[in-house]
N, C-alpha and C. Protein backbone atom coordinates (compact mmCIF):
# COMPACT_ATOMS: atom_id res chain seq x y z
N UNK A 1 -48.93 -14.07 0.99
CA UNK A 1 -48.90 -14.92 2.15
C UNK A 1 -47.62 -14.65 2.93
N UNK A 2 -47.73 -14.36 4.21
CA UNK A 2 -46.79 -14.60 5.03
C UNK A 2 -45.74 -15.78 5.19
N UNK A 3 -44.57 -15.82 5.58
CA UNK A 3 -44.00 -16.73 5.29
C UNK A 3 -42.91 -15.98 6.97
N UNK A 4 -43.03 -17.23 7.62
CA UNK A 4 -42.57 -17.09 9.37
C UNK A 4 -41.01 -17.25 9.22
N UNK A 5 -40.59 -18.30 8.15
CA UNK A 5 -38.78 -18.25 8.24
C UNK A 5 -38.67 -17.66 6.79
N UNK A 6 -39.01 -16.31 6.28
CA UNK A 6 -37.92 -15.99 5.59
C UNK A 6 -36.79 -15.02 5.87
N UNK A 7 -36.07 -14.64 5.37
CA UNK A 7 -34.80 -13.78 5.66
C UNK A 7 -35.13 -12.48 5.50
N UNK A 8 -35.05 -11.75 6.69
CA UNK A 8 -35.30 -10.69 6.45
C UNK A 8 -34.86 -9.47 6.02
N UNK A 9 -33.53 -10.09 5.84
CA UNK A 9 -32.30 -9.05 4.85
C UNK A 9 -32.47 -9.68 3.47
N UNK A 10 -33.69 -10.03 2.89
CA UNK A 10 -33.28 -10.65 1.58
C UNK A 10 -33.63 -9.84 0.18
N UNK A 11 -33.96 -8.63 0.52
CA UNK A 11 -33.33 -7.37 -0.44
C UNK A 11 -32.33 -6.71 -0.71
N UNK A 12 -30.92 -7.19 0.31
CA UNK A 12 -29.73 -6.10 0.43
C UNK A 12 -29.50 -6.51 -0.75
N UNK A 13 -28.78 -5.79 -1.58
CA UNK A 13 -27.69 -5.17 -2.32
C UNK A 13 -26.07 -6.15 -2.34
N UNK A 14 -25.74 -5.33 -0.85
CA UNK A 14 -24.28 -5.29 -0.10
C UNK A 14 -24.04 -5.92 0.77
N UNK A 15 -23.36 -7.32 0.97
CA UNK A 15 -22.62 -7.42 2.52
C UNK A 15 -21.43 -7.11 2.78
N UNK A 16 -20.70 -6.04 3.81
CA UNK A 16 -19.54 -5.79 3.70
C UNK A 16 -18.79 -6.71 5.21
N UNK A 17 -17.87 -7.36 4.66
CA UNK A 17 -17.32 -8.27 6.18
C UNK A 17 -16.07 -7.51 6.15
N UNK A 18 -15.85 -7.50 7.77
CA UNK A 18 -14.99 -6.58 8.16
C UNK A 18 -14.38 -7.52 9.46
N UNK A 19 -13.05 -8.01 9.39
CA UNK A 19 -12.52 -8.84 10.65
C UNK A 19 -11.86 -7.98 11.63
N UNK A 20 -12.61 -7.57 12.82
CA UNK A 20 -11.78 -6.83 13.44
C UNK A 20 -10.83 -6.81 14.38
N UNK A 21 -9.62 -7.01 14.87
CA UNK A 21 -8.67 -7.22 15.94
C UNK A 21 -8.65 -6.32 17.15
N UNK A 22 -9.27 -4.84 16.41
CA UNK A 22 -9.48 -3.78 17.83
C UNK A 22 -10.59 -2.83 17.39
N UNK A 23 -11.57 -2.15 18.34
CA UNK A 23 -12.44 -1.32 18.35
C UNK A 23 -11.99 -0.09 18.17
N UNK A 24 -10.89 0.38 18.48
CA UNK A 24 -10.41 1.51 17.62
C UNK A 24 -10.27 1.56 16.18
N UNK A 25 -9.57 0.26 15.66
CA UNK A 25 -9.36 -0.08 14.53
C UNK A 25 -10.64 -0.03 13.63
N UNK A 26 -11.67 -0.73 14.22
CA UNK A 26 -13.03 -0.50 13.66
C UNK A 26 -13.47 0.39 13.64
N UNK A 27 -13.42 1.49 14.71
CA UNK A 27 -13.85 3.02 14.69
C UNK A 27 -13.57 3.51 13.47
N UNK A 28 -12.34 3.45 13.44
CA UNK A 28 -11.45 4.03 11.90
C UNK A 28 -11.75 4.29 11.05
N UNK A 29 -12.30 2.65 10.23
CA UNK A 29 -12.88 2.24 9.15
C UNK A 29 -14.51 2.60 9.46
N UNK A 30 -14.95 2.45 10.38
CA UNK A 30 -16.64 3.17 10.12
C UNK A 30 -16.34 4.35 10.09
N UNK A 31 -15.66 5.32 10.93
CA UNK A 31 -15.73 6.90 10.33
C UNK A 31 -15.21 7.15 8.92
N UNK A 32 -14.25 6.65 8.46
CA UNK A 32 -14.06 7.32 7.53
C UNK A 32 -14.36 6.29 6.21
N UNK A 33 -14.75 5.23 6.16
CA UNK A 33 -15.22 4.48 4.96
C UNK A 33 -16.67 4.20 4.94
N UNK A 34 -17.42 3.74 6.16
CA UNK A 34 -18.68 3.72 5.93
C UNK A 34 -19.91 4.59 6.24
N UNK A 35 -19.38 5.53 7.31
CA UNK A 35 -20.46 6.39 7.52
C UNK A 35 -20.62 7.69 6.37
N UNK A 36 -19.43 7.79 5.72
CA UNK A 36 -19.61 9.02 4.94
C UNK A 36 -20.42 8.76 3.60
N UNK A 37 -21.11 7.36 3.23
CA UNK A 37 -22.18 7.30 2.39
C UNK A 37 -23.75 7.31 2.86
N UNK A 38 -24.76 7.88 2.37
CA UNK A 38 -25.64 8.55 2.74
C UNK A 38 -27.08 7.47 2.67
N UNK A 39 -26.75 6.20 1.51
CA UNK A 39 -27.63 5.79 1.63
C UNK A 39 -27.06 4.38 1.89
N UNK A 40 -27.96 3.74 3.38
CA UNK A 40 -27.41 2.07 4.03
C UNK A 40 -28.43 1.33 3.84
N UNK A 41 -29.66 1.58 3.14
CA UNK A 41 -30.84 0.95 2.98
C UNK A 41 -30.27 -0.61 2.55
N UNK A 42 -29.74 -0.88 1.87
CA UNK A 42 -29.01 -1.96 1.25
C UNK A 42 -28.24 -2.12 1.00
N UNK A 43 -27.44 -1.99 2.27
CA UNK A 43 -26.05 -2.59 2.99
C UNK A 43 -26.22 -3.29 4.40
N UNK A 44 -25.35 -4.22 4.41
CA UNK A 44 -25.48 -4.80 5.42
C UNK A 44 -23.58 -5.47 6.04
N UNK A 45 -23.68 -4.94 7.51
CA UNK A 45 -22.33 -4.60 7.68
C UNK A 45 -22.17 -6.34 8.70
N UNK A 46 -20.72 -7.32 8.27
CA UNK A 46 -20.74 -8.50 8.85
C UNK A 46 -19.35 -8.17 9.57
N UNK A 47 -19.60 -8.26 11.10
CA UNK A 47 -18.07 -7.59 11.75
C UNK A 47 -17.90 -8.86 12.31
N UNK A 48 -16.94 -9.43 12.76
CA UNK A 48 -16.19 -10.47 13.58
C UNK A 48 -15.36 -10.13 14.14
N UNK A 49 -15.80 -10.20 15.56
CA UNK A 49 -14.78 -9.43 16.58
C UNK A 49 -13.90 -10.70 17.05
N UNK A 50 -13.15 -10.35 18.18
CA UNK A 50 -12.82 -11.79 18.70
C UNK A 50 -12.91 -12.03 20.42
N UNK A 51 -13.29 -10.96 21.25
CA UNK A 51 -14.47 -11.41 22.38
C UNK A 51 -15.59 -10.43 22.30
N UNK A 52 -16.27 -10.37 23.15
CA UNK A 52 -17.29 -9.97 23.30
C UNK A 52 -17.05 -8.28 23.49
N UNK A 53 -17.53 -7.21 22.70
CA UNK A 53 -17.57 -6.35 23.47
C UNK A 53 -18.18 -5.02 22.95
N UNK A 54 -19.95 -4.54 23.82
CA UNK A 54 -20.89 -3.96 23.37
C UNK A 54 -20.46 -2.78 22.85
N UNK A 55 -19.43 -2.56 22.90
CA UNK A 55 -19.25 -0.88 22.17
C UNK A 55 -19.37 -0.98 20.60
N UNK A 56 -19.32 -2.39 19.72
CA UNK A 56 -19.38 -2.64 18.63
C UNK A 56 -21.15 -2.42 18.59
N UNK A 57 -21.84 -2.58 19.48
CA UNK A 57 -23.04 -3.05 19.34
C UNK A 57 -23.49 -1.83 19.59
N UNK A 58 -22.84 -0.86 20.18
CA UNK A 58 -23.65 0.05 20.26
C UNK A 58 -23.61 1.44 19.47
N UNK A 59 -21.99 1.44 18.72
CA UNK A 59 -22.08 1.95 17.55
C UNK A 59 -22.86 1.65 16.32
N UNK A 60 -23.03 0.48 15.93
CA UNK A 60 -24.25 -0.25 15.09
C UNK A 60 -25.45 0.05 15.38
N UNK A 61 -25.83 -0.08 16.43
CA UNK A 61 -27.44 0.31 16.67
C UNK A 61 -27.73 1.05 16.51
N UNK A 62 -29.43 1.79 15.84
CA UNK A 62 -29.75 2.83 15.77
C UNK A 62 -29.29 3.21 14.17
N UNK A 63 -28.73 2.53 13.89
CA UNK A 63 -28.36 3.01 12.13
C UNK A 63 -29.04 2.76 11.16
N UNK A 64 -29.08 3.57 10.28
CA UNK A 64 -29.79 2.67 9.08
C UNK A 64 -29.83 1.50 8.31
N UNK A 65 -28.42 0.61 8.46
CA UNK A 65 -27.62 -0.59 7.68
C UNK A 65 -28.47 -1.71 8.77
N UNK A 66 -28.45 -2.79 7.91
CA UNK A 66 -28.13 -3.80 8.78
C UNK A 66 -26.94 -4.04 9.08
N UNK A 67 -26.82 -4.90 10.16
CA UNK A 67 -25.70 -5.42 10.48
C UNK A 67 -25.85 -7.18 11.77
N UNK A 68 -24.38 -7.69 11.00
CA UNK A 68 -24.49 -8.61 12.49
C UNK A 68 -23.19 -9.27 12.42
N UNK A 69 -23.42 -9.14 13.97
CA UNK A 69 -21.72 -9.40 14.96
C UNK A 69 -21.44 -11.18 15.21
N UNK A 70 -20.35 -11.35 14.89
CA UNK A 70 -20.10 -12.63 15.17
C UNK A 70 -18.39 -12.61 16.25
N UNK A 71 -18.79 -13.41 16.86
CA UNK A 71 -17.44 -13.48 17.76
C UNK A 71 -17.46 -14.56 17.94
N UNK A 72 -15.60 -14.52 17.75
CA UNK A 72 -15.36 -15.74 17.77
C UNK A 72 -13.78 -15.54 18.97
N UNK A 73 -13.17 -16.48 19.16
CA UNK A 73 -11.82 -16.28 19.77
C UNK A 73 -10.72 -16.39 18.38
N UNK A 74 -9.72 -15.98 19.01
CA UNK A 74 -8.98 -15.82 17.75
C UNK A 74 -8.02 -16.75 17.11
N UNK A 75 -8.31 -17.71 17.85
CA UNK A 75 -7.74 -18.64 18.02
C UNK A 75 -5.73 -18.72 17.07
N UNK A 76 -5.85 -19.28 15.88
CA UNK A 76 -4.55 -19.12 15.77
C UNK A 76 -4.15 -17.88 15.02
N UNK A 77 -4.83 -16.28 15.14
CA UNK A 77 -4.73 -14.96 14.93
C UNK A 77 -4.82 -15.44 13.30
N UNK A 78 -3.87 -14.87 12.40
CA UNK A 78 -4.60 -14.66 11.24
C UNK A 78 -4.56 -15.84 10.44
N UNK A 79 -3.57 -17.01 10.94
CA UNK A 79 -3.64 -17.94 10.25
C UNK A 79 -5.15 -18.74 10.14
N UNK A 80 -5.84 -17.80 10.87
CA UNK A 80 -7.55 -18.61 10.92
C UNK A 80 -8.57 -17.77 10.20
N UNK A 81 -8.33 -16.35 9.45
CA UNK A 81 -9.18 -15.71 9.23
C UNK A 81 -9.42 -16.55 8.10
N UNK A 82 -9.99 -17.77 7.56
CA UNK A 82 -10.41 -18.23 6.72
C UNK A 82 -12.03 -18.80 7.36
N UNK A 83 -11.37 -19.34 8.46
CA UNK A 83 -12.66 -20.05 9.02
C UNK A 83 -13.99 -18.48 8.90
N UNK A 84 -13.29 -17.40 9.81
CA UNK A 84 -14.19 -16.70 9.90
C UNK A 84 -14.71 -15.72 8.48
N UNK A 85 -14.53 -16.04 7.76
CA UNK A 85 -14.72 -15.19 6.39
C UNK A 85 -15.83 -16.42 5.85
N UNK A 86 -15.24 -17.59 5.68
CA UNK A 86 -16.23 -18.60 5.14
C UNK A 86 -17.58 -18.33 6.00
N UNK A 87 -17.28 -18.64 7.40
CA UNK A 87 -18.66 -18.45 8.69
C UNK A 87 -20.03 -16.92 8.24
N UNK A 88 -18.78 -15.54 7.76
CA UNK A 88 -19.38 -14.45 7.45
C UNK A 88 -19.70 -14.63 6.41
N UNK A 89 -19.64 -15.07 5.37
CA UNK A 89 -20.27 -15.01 3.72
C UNK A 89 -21.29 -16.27 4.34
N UNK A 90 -21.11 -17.15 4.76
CA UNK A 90 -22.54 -17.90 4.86
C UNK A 90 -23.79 -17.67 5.40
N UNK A 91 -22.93 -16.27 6.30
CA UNK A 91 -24.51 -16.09 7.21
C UNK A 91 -24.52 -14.71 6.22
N UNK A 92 -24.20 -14.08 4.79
CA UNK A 92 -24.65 -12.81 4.64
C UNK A 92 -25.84 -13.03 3.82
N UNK A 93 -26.17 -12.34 3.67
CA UNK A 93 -27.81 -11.98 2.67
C UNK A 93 -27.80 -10.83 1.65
N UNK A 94 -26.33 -10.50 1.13
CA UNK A 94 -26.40 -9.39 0.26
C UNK A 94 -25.84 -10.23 -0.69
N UNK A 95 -26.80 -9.65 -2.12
CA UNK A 95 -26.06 -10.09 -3.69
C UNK A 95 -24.87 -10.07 -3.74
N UNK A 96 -24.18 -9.17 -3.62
CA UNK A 96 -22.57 -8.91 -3.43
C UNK A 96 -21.88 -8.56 -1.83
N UNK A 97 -21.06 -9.57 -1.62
CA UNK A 97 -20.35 -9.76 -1.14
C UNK A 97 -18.32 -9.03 -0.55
């Protein structure tokens, strides 16, 4: 039976959260930590930017991983990366974290 609200990442494996401060910075870490593994079937990548901005979205797309973007403002810089780590593990869907 079909079922209309289930999760549709609810086979991953992996959620990897990644807080990012700059899109270069993120470039970085996807070239040289996540793209050089071969299989993303069950991984799923949780980025938190802090405005809006599609170049994250458009490196992600088209890949094999899931993934999903959360933005937030940065409000008091790192003395807040708690809020957004709690926010990313609640919305992930991988066994490990």
């Amino acid at each position: 039976m079909f079922d209309p609200f289930q999760n549709p990442y609810r086979n991953l494996d992996i959620s990897l959260i990644v807080s990012s401060k700059s899109y270069e910075d993120f470039c970085r870490l996807y070239n040289y930590m996540i793209l050089p593994h071969k299989d993303y079937s069950n991984i799923e990548l949780m980025v938190k930017i802090d405005k809006m901005d599609n170049r994250y979205y458009e490196l992600l797309d088209g890949k094999s991983f899931h993934y999903k973007i959360l933005c937030y403002p940065p409000y008091d810089k790192r003395l807040s990366n708690h809020i957004f780590f709690n926010d990313l593990c609640s919305m992930s869907s991988g066994k490990l974290i």
